[in-house]
N, C-alpha and C. Protein backbone atom coordinates (compact mmCIF):
# COMPACT_ATOMS: atom_id res chain seq x y z
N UNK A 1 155.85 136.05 106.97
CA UNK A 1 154.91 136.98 106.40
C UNK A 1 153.72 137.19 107.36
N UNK A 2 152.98 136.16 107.87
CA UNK A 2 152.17 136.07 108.92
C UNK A 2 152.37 137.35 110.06
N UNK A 3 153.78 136.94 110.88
CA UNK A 3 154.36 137.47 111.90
C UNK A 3 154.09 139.50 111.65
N UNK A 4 154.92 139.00 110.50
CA UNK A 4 154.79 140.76 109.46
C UNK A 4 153.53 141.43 109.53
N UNK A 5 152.60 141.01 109.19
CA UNK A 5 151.07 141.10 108.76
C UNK A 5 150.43 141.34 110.67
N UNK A 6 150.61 140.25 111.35
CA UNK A 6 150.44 140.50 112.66
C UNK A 6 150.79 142.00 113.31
N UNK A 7 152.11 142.04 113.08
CA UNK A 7 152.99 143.51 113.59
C UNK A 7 152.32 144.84 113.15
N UNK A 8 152.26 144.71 111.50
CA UNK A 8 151.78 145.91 111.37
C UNK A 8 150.35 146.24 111.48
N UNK A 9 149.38 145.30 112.03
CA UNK A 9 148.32 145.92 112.61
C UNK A 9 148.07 146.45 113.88
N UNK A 10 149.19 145.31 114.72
CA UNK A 10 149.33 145.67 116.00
C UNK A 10 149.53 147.06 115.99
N UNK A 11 150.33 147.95 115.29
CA UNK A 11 151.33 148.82 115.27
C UNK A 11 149.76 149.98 114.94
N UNK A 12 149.62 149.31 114.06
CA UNK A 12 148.31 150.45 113.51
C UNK A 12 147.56 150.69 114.72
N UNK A 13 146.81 149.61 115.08
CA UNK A 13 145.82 149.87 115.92
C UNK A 13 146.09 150.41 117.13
N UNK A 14 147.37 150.19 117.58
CA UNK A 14 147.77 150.70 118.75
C UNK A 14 147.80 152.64 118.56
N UNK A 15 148.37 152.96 117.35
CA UNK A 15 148.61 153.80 116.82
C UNK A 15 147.40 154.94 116.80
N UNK A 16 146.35 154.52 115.83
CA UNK A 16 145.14 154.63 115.89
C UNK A 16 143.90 154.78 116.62
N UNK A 17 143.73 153.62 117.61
CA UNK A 17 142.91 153.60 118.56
C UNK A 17 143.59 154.27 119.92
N UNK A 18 144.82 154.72 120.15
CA UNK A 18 144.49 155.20 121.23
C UNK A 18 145.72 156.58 121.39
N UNK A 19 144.97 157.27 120.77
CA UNK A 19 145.32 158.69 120.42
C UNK A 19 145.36 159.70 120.97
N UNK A 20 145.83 160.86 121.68
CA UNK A 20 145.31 161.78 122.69
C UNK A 20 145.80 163.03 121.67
N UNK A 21 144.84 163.86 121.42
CA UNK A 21 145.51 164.83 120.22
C UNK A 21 146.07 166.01 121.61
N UNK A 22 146.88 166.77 120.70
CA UNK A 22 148.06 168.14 120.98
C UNK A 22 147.34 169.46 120.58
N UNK A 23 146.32 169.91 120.86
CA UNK A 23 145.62 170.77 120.50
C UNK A 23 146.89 172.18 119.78
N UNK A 24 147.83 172.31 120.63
CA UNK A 24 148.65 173.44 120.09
C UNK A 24 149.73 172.80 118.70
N UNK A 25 149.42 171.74 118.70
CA UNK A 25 150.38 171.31 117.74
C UNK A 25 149.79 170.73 116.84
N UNK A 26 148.75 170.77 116.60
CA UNK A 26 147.46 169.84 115.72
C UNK A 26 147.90 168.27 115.20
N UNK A 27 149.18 167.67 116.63
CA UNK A 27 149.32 166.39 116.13
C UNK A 27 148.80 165.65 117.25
N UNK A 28 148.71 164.74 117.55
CA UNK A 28 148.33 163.35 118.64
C UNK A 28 149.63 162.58 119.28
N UNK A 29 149.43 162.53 120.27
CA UNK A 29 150.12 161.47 120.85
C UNK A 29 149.18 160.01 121.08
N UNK A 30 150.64 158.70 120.82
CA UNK A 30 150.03 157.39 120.59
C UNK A 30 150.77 156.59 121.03
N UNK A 31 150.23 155.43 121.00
CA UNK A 31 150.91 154.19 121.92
C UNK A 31 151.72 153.33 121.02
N UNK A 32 151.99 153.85 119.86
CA UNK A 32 152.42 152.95 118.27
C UNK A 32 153.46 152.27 118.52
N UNK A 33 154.60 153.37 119.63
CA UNK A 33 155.78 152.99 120.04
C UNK A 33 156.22 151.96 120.88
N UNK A 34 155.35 151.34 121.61
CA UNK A 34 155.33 150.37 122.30
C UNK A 34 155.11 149.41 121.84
N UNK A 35 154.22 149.59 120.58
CA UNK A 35 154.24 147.91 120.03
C UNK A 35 155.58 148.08 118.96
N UNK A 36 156.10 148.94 118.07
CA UNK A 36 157.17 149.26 117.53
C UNK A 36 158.43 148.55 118.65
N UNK A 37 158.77 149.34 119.68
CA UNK A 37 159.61 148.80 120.24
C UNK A 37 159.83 147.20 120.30
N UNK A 38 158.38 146.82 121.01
CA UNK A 38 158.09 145.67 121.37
C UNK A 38 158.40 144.50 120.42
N UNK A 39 157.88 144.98 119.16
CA UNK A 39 158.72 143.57 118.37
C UNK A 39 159.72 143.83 117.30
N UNK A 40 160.07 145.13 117.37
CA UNK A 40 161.27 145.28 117.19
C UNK A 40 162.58 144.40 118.03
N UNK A 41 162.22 144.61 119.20
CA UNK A 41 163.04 143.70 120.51
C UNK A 41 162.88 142.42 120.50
N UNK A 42 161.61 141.87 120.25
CA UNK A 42 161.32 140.33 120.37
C UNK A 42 161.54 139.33 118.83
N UNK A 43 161.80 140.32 117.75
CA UNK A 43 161.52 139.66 116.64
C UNK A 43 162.87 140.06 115.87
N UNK A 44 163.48 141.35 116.17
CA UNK A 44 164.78 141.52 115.52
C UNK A 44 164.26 143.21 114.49
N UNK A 45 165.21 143.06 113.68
CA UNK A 45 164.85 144.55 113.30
C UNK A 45 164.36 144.82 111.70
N UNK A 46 163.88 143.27 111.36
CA UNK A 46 163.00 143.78 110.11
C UNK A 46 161.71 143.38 110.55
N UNK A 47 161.73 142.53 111.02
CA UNK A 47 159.77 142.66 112.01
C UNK A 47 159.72 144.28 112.41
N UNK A 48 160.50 144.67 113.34
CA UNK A 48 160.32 146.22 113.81
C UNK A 48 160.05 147.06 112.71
N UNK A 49 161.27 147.25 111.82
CA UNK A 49 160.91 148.27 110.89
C UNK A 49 160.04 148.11 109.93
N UNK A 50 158.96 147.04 109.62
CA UNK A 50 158.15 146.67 108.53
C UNK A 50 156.91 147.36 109.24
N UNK A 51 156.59 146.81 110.23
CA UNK A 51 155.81 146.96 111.40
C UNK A 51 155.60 148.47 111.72
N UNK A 52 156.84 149.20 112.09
CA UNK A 52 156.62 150.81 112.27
C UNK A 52 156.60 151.58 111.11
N UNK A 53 156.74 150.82 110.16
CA UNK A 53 157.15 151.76 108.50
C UNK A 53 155.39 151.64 107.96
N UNK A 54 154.78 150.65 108.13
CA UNK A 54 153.67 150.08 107.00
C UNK A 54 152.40 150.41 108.35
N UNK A 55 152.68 150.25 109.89
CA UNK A 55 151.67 150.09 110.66
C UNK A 55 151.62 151.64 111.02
N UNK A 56 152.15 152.62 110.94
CA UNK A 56 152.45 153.58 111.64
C UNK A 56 151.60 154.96 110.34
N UNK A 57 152.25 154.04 109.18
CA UNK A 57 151.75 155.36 108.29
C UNK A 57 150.56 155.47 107.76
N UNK A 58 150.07 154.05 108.31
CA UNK A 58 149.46 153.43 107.69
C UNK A 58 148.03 154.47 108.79
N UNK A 59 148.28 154.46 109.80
CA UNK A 59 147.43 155.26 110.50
C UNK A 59 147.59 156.82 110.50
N UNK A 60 148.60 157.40 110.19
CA UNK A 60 148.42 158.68 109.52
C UNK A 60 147.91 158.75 108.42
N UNK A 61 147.66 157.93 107.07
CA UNK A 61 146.88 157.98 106.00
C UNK A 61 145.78 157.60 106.04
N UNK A 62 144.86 156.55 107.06
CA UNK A 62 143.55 156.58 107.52
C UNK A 62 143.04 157.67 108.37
N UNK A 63 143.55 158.29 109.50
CA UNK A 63 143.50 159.12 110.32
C UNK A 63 143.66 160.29 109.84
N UNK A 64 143.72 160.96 108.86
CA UNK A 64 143.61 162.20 108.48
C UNK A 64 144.80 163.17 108.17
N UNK A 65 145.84 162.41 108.72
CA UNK A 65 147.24 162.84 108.58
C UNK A 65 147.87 162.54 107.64
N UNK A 66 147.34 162.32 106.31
CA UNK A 66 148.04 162.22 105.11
C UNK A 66 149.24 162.72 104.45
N UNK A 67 149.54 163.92 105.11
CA UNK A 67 150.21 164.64 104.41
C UNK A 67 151.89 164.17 105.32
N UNK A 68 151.52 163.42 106.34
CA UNK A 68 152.64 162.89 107.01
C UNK A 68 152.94 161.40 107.20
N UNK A 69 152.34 160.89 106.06
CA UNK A 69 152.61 159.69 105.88
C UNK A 69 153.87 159.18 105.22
N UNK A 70 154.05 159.60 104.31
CA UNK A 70 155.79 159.63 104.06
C UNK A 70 156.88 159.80 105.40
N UNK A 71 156.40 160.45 105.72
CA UNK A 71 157.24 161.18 106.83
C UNK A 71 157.56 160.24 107.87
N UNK A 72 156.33 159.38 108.05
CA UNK A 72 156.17 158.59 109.21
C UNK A 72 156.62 157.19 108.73
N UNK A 73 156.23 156.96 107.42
CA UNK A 73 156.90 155.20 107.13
C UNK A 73 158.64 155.38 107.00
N UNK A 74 158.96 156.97 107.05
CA UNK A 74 160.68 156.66 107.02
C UNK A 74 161.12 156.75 108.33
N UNK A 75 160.45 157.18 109.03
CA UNK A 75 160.83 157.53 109.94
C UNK A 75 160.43 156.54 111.65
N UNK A 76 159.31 155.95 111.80
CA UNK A 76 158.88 155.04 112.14
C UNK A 76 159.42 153.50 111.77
N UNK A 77 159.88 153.64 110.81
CA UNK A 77 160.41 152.25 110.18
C UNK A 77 161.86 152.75 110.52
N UNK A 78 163.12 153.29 110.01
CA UNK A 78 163.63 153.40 111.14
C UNK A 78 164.23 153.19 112.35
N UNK A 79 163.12 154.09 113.33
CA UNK A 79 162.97 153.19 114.75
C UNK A 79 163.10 152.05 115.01
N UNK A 80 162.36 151.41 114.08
CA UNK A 80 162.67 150.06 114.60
C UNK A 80 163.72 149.00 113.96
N UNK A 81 164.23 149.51 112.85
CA UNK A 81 164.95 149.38 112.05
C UNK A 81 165.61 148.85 113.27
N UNK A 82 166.11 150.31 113.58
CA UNK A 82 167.73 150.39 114.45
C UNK A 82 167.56 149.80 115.71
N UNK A 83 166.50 149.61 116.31
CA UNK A 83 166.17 149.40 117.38
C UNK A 83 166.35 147.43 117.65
N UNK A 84 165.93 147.17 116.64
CA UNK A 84 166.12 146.02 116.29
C UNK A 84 167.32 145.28 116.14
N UNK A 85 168.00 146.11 115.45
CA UNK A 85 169.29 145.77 115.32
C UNK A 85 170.35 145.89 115.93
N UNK A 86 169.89 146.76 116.78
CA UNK A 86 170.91 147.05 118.17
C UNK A 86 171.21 145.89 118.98
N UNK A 87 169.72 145.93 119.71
CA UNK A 87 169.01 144.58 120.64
C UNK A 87 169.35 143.31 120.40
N UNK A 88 169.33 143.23 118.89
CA UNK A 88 168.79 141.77 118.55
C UNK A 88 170.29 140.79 118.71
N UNK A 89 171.28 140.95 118.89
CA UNK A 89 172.47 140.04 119.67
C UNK A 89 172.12 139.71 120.92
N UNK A 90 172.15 140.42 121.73
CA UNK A 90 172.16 140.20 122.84
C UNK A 90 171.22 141.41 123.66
N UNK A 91 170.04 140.67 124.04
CA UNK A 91 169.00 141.37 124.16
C UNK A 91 169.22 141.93 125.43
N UNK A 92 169.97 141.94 126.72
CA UNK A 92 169.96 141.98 128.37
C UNK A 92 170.80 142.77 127.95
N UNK A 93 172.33 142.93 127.17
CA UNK A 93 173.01 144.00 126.95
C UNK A 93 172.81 145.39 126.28
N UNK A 94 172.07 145.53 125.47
CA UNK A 94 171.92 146.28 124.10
C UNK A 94 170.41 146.73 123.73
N UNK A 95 169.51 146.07 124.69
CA UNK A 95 167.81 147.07 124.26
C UNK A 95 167.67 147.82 125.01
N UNK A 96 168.88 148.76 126.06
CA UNK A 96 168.08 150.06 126.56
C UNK A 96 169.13 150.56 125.35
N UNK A 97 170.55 150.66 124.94
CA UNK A 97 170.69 151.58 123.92
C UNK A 97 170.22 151.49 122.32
N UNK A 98 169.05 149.91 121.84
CA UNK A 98 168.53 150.02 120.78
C UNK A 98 167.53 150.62 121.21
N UNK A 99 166.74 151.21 122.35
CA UNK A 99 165.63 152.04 122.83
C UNK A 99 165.82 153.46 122.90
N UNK A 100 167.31 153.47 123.05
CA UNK A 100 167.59 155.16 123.31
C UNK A 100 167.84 155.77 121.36
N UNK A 101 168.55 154.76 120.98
CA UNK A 101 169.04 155.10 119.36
C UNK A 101 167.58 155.31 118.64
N UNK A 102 166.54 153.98 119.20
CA UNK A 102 165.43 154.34 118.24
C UNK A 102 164.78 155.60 118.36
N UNK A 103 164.95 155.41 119.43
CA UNK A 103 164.02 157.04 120.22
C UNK A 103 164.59 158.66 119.75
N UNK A 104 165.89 158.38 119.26
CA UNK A 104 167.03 159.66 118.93
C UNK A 104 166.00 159.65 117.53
N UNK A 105 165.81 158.69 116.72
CA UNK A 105 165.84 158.80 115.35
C UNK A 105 163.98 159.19 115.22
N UNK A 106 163.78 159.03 115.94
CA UNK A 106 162.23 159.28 116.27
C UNK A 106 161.70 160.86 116.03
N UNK A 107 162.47 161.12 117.17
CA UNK A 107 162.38 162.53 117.84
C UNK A 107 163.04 163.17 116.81
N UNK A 108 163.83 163.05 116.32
CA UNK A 108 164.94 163.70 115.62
C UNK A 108 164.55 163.71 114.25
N UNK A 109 164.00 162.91 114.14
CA UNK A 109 163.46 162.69 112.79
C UNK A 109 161.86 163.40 112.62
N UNK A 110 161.01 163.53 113.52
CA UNK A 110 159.67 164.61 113.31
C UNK A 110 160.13 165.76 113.35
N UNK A 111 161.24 165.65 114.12
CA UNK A 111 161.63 167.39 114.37
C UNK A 111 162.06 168.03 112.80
N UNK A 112 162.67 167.46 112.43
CA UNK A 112 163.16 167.82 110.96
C UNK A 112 162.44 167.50 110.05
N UNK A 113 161.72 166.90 109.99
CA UNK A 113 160.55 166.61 108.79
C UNK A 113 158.88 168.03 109.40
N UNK A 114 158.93 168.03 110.53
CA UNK A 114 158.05 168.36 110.63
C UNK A 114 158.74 170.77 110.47
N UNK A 115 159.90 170.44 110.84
CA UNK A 115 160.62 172.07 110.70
C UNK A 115 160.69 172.17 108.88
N UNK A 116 160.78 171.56 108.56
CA UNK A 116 160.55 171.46 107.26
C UNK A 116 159.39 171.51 106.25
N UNK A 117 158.74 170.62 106.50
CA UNK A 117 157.24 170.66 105.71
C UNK A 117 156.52 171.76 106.38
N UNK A 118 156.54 172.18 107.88
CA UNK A 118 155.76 173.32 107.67
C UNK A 118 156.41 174.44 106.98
N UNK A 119 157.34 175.37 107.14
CA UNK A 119 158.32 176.12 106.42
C UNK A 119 157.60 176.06 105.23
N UNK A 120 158.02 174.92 104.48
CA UNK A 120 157.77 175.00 103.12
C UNK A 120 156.16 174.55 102.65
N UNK A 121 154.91 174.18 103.65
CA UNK A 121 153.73 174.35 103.07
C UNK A 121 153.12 175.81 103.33
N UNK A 122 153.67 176.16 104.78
CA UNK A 122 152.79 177.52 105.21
C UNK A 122 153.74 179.02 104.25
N UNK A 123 154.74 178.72 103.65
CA UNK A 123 155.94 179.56 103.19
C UNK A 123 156.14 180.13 104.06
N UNK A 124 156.56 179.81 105.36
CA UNK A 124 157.08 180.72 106.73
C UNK A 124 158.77 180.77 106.64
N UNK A 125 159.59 181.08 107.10
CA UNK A 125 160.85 181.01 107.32
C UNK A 125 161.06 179.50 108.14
N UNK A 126 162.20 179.22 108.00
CA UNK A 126 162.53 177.86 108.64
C UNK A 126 162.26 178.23 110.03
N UNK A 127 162.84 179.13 110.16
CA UNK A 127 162.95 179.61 112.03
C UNK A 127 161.29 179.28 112.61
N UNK A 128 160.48 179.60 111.80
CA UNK A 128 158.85 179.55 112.04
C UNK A 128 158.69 177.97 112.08
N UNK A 129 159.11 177.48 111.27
CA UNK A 129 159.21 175.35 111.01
C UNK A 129 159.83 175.33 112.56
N UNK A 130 160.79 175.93 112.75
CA UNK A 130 161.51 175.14 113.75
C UNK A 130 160.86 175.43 114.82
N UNK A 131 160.93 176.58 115.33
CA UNK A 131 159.99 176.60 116.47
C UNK A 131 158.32 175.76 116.36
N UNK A 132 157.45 176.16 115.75
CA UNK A 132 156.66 175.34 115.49
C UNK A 132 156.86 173.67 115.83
N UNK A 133 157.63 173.06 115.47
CA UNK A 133 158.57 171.86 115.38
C UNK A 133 158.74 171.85 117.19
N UNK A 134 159.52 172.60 117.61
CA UNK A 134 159.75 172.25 118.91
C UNK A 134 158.63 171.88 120.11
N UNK A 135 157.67 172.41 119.47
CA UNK A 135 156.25 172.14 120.36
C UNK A 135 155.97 170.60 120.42
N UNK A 136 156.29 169.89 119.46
CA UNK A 136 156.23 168.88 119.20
C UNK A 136 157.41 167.61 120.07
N UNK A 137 158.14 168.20 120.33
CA UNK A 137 159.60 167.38 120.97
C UNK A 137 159.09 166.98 122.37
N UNK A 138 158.88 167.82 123.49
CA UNK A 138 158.05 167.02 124.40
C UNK A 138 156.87 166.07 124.68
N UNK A 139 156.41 166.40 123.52
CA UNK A 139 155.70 164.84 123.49
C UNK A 139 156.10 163.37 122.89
N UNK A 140 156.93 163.86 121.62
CA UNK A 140 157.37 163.24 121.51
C UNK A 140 158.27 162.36 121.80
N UNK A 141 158.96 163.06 123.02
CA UNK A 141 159.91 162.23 123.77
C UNK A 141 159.25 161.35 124.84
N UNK A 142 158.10 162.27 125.35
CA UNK A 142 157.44 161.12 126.21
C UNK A 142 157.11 159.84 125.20
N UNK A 143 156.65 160.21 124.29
CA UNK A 143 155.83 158.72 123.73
C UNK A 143 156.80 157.86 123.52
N UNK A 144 158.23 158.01 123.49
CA UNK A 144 159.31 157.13 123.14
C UNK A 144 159.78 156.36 124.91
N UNK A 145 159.61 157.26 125.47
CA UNK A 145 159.90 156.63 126.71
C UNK A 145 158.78 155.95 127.61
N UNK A 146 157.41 156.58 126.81
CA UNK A 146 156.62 155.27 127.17
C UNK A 146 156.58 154.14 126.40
N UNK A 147 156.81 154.35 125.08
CA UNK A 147 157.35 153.04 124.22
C UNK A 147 158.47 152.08 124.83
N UNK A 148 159.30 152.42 125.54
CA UNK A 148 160.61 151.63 126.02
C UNK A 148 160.22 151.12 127.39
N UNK A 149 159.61 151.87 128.29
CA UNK A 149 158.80 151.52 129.86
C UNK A 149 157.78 150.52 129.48
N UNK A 150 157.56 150.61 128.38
CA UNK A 150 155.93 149.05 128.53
C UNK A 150 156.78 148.48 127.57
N UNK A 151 157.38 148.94 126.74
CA UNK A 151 157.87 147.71 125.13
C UNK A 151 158.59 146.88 125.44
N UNK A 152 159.52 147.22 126.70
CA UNK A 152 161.13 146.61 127.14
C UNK A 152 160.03 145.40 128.04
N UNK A 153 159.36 145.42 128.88
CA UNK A 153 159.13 144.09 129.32
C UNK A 153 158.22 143.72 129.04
N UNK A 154 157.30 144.26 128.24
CA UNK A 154 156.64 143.46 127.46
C UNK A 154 156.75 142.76 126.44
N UNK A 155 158.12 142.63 125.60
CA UNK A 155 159.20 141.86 124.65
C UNK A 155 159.98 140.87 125.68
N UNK A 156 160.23 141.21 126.92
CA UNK A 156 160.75 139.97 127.71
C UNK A 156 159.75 139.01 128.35
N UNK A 157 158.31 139.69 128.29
CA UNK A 157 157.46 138.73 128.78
C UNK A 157 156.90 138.11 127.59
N UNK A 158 157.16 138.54 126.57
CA UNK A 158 156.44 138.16 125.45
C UNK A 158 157.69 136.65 124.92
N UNK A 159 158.91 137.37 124.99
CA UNK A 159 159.41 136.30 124.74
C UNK A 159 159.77 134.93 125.90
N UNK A 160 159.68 135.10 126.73
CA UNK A 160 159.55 134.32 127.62
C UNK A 160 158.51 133.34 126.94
N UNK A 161 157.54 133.88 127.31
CA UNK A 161 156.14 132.85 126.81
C UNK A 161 156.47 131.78 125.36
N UNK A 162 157.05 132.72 124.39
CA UNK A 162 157.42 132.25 123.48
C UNK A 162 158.52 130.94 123.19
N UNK A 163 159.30 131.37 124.55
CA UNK A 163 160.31 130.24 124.46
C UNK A 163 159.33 128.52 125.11
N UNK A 164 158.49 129.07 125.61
CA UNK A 164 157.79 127.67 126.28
C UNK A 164 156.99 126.52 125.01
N UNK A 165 157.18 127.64 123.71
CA UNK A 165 155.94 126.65 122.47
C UNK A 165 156.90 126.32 121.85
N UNK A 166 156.17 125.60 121.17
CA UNK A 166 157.54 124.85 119.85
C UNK A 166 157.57 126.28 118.32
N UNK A 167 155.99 126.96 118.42
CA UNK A 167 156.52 128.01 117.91
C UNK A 167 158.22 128.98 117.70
N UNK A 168 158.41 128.74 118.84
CA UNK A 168 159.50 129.84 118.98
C UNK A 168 160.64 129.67 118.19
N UNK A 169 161.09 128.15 118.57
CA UNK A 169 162.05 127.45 117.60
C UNK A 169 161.90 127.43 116.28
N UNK A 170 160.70 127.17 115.79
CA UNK A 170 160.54 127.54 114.39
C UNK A 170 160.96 128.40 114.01
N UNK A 171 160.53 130.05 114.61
CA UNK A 171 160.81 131.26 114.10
C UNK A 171 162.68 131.53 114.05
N UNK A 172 163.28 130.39 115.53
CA UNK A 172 164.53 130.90 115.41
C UNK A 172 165.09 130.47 114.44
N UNK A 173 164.50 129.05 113.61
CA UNK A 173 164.98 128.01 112.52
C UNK A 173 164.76 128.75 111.07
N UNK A 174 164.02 129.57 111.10
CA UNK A 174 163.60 130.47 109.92
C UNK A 174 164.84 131.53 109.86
N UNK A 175 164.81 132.58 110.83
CA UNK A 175 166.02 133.26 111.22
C UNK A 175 166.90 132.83 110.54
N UNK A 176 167.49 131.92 111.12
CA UNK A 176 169.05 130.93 110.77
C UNK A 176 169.34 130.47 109.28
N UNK A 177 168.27 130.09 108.59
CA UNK A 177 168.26 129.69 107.28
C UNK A 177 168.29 130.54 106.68
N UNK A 178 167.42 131.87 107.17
CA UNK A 178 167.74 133.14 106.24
C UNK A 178 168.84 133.78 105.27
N UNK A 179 169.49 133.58 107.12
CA UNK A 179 171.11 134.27 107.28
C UNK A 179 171.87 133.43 106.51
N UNK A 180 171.75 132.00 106.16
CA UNK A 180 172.56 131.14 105.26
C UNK A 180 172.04 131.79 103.58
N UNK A 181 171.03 131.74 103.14
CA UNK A 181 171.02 132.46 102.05
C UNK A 181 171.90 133.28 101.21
């Protein structure tokens, strides 16, 4: 629960504090994804998706973006959901395609929430959502691939460190007992 509680502030604040808004798209780009990735990869894929579901929306409903907060705890959570779960066997094989899958569901997922809710708040035609919507895809793809360029070794340096405390073992001993449940 700790770990949990840790993640999703990380997730927030990263989210939050360092924002660069999209003037043509009245959304922001953020660094959320990198800590999303990040312990999505180091922790498995319900740390990730608690973390991007609760830390993520959690800063669109402080930040003024309310109306995409739904949008973002399904969709952000998710990410790391899958991302997590990809990775989490065998981390050297499988976290550039739990990085590419999270990143599909990312992108793929504003695009259609966001071709959608506008459509149906502004009453435009979908075609108006969608294009509108597409303005949004290049950034959004960057922020996923800067999420995977800092998240990917910063989850191997993170866990590295981790393997040196007696912490670590604990968390893997928790893990393990889970899975017996």
């Amino acid at each position: 629960m700790s770990l949990s509680a840790v993640a999703i502030v990380m997730v927030y604040l990263s989210t939050f504090l360092f924002q660069l808004p999209i003037p043509s798209t009245q959304g922001y780009f953020n660094f959320g994804d990198i800590m999303i990735f990040t312990f999505a990869f180091t922790f498995g894929p319900v740390i990730g998706g608690i973390s991007g579901a609760v830390g993520s929306s959690l800063s669109d409903a402080l930040g003024g973006f309310g109306t995409f907060a739904p949008f973002t705890f399904v969709i952000k959570g998710l990410e790391g959901l899958i991302a997590g779960l990809i990775s989490h066997r065998r981390f050297k094989r499988r976290v550039l395609f739990g990085w590419v899958m999270g990143s599909v569901v990312m992108v793929a997922g504003y695009f259609l929430a966001e071709s959608f809710f506008i459509s149906l708040v502004f009453g435009s035609s979908e075609f108006t959502g969608i294009v509108a919507a597409s303005g949004e895809v290049p950034f959004n793809i960057l922020q996923v691939v800067a999420g995977g360029l800092v998240g990917i070794p910063l989850s191997l340096a993170l866990k590295h460190l981790l393997k040196q405390t007696p912490y670590y073992y604990k968390l893997i001993e928790t893990a393990i007992s889970e899975k017996k449940i």
